[in-house]
C-alpha atoms as a PDB file:
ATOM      1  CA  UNK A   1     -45.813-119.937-100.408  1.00  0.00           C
ATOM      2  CA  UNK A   2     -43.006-117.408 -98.962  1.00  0.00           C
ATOM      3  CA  UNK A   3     -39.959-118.751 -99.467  1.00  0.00           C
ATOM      4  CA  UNK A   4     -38.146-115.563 -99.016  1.00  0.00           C
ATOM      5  CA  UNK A   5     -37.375-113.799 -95.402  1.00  0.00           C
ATOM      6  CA  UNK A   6     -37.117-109.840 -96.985  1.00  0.00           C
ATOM      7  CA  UNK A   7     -36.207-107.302 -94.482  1.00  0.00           C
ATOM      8  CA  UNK A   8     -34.552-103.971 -94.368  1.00  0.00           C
ATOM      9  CA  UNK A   9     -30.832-104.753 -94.807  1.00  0.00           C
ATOM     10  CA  UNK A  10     -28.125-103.850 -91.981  1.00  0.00           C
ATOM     11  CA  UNK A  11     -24.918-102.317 -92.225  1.00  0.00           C
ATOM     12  CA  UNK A  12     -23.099-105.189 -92.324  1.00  0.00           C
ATOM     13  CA  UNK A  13     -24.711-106.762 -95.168  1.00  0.00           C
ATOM     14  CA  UNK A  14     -23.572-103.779 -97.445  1.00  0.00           C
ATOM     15  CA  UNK A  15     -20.799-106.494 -98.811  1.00  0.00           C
ATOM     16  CA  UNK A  16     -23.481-108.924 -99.488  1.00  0.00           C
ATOM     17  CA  UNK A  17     -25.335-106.223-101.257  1.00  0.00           C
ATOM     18  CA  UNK A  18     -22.670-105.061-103.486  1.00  0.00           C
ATOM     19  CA  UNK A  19     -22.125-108.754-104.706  1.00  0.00           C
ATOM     20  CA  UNK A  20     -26.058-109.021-105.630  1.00  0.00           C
ATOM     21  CA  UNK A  21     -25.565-106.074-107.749  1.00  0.00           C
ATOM     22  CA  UNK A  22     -22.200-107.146-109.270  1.00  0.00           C
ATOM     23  CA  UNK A  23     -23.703-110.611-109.946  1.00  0.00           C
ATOM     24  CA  UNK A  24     -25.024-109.501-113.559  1.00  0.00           C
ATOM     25  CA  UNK A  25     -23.820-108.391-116.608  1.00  0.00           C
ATOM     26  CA  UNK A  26     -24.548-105.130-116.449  1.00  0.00           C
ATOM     27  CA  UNK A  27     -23.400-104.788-112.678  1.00  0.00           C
ATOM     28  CA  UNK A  28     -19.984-106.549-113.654  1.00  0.00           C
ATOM     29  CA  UNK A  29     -19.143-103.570-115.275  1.00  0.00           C
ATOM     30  CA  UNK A  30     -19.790-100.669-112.717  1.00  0.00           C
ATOM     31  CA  UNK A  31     -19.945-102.599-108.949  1.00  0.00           C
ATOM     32  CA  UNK A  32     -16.754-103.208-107.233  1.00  0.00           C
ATOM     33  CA  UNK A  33     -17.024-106.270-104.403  1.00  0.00           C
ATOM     34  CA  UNK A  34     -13.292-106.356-103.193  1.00  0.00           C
ATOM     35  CA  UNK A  35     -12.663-105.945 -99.955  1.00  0.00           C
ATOM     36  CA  UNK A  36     -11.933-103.549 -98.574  1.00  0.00           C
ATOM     37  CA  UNK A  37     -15.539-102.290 -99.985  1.00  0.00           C
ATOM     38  CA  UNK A  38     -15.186 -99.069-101.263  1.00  0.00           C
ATOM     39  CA  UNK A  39     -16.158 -96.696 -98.569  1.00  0.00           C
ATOM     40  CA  UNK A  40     -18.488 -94.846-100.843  1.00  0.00           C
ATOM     41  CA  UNK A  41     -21.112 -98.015-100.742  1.00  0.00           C
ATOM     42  CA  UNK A  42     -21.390 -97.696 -96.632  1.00  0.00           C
ATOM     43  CA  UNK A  43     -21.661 -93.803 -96.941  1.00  0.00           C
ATOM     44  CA  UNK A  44     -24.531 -94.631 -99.560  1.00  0.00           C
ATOM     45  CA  UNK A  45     -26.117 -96.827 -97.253  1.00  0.00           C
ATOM     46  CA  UNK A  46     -25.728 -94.551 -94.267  1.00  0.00           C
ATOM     47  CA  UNK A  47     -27.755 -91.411 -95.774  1.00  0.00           C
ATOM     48  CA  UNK A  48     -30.488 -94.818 -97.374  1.00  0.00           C
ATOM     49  CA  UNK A  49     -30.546 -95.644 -93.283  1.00  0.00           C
ATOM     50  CA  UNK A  50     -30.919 -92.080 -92.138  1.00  0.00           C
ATOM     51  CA  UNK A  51     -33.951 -91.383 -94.516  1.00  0.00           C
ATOM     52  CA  UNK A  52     -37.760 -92.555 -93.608  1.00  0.00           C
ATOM     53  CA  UNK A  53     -38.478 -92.108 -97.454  1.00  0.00           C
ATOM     54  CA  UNK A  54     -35.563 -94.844 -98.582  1.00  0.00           C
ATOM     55  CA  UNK A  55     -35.583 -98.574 -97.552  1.00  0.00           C
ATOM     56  CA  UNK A  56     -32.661-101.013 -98.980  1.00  0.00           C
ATOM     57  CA  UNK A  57     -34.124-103.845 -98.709  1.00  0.00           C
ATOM     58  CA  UNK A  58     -31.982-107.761 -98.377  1.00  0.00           C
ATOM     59  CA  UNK A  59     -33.631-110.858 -99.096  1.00  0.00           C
ATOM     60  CA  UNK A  60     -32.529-114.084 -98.249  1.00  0.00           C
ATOM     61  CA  UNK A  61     -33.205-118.050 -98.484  1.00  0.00           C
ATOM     62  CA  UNK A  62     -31.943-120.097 -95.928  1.00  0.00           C
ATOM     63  CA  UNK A  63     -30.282-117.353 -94.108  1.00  0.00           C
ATOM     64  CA  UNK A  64     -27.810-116.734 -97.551  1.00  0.00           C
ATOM     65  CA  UNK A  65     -28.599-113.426 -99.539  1.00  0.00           C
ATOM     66  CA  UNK A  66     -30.674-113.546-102.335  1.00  0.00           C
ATOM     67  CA  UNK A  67     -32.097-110.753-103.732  1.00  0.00           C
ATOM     68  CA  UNK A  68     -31.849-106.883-103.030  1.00  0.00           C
ATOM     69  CA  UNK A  69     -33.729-103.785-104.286  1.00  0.00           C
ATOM     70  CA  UNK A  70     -34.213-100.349-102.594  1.00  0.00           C
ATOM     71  CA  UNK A  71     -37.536 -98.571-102.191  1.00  0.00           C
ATOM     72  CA  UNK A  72     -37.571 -95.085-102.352  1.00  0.00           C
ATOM     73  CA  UNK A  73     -40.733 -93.122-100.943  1.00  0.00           C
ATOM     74  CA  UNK A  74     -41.801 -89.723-103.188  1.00  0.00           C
ATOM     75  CA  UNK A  75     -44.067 -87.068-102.623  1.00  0.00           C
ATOM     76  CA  UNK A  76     -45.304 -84.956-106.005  1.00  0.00           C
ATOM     77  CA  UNK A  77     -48.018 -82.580-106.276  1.00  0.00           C
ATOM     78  CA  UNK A  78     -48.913 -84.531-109.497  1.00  0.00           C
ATOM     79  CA  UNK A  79     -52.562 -86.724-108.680  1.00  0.00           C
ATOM     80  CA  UNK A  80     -53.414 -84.836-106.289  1.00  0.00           C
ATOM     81  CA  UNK A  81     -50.089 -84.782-104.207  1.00  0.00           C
ATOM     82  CA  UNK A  82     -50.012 -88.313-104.545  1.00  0.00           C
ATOM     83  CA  UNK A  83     -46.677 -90.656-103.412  1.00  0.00           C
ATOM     84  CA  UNK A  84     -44.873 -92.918-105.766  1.00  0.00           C
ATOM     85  CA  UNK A  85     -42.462 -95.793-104.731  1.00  0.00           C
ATOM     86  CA  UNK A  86     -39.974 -95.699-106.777  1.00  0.00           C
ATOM     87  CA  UNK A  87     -37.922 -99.446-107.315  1.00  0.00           C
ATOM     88  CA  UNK A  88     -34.538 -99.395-107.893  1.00  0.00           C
ATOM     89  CA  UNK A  89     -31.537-101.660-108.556  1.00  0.00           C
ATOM     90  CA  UNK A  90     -33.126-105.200-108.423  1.00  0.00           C
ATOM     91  CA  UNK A  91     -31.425-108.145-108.017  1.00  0.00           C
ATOM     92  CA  UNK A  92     -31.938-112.147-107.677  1.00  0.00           C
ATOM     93  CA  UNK A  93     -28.695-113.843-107.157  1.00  0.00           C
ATOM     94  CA  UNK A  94     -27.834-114.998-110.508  1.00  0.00           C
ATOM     95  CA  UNK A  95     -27.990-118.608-109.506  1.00  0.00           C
ATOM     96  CA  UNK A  96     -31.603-117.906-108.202  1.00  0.00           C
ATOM     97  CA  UNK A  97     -32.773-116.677-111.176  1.00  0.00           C
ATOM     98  CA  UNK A  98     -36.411-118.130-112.623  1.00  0.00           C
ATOM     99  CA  UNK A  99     -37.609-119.828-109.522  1.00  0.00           C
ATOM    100  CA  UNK A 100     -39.999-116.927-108.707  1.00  0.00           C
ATOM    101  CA  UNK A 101     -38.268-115.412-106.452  1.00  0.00           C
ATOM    102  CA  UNK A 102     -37.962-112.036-108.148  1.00  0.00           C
ATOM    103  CA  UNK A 103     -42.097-112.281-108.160  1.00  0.00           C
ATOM    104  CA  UNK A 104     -42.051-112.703-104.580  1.00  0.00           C
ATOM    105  CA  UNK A 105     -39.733-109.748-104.312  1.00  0.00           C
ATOM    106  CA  UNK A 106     -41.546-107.216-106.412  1.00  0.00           C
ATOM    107  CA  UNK A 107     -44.605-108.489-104.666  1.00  0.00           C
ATOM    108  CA  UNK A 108     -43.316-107.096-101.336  1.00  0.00           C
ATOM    109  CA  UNK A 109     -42.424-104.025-102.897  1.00  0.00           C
ATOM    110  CA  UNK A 110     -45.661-103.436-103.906  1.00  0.00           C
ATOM    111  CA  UNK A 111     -47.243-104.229-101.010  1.00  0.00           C
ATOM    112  CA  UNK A 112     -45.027-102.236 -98.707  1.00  0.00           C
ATOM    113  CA  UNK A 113     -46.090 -98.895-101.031  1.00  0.00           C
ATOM    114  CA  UNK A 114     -49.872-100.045-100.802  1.00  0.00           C
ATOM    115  CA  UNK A 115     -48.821 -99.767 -96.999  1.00  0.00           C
ATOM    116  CA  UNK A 116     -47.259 -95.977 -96.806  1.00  0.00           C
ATOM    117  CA  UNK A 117     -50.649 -95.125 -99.447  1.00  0.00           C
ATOM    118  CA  UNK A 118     -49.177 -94.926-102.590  1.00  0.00           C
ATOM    119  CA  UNK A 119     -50.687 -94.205-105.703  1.00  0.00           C
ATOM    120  CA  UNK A 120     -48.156 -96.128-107.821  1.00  0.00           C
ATOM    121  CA  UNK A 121     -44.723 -98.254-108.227  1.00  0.00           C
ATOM    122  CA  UNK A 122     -42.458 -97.131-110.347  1.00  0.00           C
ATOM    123  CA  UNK A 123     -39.019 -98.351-111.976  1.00  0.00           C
ATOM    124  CA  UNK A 124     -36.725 -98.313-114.748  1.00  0.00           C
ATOM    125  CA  UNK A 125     -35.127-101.094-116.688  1.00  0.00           C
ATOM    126  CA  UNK A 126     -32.244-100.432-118.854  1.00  0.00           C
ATOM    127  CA  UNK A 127     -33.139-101.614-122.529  1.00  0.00           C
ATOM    128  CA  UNK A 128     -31.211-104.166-123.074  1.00  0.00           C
ATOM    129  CA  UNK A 129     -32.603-106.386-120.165  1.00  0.00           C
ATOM    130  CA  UNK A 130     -35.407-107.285-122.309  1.00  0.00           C
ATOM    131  CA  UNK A 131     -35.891-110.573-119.869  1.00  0.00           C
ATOM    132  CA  UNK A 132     -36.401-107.892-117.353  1.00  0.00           C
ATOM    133  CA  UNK A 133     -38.730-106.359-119.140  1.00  0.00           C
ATOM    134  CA  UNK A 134     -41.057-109.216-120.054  1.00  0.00           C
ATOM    135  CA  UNK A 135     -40.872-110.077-116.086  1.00  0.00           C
ATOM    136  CA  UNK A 136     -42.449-106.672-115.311  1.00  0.00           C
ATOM    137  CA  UNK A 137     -44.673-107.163-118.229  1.00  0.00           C
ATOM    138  CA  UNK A 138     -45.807-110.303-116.119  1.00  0.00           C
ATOM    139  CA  UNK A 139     -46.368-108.959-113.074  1.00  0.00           C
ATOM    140  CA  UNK A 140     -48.636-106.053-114.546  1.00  0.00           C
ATOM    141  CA  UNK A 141     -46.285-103.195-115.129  1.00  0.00           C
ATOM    142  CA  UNK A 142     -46.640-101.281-118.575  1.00  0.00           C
ATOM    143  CA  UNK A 143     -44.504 -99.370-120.126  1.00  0.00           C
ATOM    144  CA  UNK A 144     -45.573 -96.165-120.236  1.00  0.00           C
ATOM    145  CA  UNK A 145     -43.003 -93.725-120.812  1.00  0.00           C
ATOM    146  CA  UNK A 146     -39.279 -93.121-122.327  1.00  0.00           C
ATOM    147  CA  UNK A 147     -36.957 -92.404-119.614  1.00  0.00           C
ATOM    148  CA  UNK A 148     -33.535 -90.012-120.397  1.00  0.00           C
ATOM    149  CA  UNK A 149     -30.299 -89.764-117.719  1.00  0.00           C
ATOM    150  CA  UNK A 150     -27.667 -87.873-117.900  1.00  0.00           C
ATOM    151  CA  UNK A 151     -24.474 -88.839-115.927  1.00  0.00           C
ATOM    152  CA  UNK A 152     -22.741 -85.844-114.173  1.00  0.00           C
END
């Protein structure tokens, strides 16, 4: 049962957006929803908008935001020049949590990159969301490598 409407977001839901990602401990201590928004989050979503390989994506319930992610669309000459969707920040609004919801998002996701032929969905989880990580687990993703960063 969809309970979910999930959508490419607009330009004017960028506040929204940044208050999914804030809503969560790890997002309380690098988002910034005051307003004014920082005019770095609508030049992000600007260059997401301008690019057929990036989709941020909004989800709501009853019309209120509930969930966010964003999709991003890469080519590789790995399998065969096969495309990867890569998933990125997702969120459920904190008082959302555990009613499926996420499921339903991530379910999208992968059927949206089943859609542009995709060999495989990717994402990363930092390692101390270890409720994250049993979600995934869940849903049928396996952890299959170590990821590094390196912040510039």
């Amino acid at each position: 049962m969809t309970r979910l409407t999930i959508r490419d977001a607009h330009r004017t839901e960028v506040a929204a957006i940044v208050r999914l990602l804030h809503d969560d401990e790890n997002g309380r201590l690098r988002e910034d929803p005051s307003e004014p928004l920082d005019p770095r989050y609508l030049a992000a979503f600007d260059a997401i908008a301008e690019d057929p390989n990036q989709q941020l994506i909004l989800a709501t319930l009853d019309g209120e935001p509930a969930g966010t992610m964003q999709l991003s669309y890469l080519p590789g000459l790995a399998f065969r020049g096969a495309w990867r969707c890569m998933i990125e920040s997702v969120r459920i609004a904190s008082h959302l949590r555990n009613q499926r919801l996420g499921e339903e998002l991530i379910g999208w996701a992968l059927d949206r990159a089943r859609q542009r032929g995709c060999f495989m969905v990717q994402l990363t989880s930092q390692k101390d969301r270890t409720g994250a990580h049993r979600f995934y687990e869940r849903l049928g993703f396996t952890q299959s490598h170590a990821g590094f960063k390196i912040r510039l």
